[in-house]
Protein backbone atom coordinates (compact mmCIF):
# COMPACT_ATOMS: atom_id res chain seq x y z
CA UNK A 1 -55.82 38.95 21.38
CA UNK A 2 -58.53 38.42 23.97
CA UNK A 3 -60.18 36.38 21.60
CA UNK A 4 -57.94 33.92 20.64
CA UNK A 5 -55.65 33.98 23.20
CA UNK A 6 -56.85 33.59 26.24
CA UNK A 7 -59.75 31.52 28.06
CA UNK A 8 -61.92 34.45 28.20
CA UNK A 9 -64.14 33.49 25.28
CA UNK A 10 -64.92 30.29 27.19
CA UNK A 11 -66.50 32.14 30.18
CA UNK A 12 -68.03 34.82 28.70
CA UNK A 13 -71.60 32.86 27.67
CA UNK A 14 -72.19 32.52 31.51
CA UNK A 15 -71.02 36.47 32.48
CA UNK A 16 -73.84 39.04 33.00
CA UNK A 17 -73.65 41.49 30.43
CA UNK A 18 -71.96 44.10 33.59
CA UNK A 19 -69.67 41.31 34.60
CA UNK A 20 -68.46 40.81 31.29
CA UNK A 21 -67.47 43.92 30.39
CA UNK A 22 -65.49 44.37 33.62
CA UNK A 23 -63.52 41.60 32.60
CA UNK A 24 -62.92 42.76 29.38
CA UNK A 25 -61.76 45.92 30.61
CA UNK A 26 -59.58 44.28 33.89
CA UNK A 27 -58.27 41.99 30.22
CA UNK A 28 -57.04 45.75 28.27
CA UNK A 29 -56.42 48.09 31.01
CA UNK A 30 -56.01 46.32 33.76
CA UNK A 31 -53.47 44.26 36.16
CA UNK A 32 -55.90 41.22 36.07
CA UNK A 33 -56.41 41.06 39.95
CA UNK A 34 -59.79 39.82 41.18
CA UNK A 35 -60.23 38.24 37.36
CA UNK A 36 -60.60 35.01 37.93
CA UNK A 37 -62.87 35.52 41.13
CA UNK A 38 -65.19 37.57 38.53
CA UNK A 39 -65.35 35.40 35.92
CA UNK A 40 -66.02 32.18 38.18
CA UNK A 41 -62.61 30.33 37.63
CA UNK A 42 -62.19 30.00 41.93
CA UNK A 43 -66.04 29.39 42.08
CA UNK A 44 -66.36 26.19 40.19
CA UNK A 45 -63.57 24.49 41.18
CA UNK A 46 -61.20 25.04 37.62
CA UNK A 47 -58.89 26.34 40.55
CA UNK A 48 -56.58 29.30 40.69
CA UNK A 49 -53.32 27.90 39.53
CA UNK A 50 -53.91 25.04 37.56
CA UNK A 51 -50.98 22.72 36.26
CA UNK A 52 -49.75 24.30 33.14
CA UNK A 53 -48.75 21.74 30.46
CA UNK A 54 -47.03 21.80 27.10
CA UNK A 55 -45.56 19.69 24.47
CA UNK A 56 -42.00 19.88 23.82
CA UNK A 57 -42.55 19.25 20.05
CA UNK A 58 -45.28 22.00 19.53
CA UNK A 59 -42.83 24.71 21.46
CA UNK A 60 -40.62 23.47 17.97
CA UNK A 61 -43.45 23.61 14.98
CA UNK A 62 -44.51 27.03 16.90
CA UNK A 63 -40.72 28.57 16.66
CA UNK A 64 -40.82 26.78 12.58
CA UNK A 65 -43.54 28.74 12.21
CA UNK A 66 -44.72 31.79 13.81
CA UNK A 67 -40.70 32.26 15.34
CA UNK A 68 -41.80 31.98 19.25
CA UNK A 69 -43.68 29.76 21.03
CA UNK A 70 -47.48 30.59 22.35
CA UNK A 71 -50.02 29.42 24.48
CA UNK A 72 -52.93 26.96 22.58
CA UNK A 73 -56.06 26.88 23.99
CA UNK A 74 -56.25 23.30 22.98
């Protein structure tokens, strides 16, 4: 799920090899605070609570298809 479900894989190319696996385990065990401080999302200005967007006709196709609605990374 980590993989292709979240932004994770995005970040993790400029994450020490410690810092990653911090995240990773803050991602499967843990409550996510301090996450986006760790991976850099404050630090270079992507923000802490961007504008979340989505497409009323894609919330459709994904209920057609997969019966709920999700998240694309697109």
């Amino acid at each position: 799920m980590i993989e292709f479900g979240t932004l994770y894989p995005y970040h993790r190319p400029f994450l020490t090899p410690e810092r990653g696996e911090t995240a990773t385990n803050l991602l499967l065990h843990g409550n996510g605070k301090g996450l986006k401080a760790l991976i850099g999302r404050l630090a270079n200005r992507f923000g802490a609570n961007p504008n979340l967007r989505f497409c009323a006709e894609c919330v459709q196709q994904d209920l057609k298809n997969h019966g709920t609605p999700y998240w694309h990374r697109s």
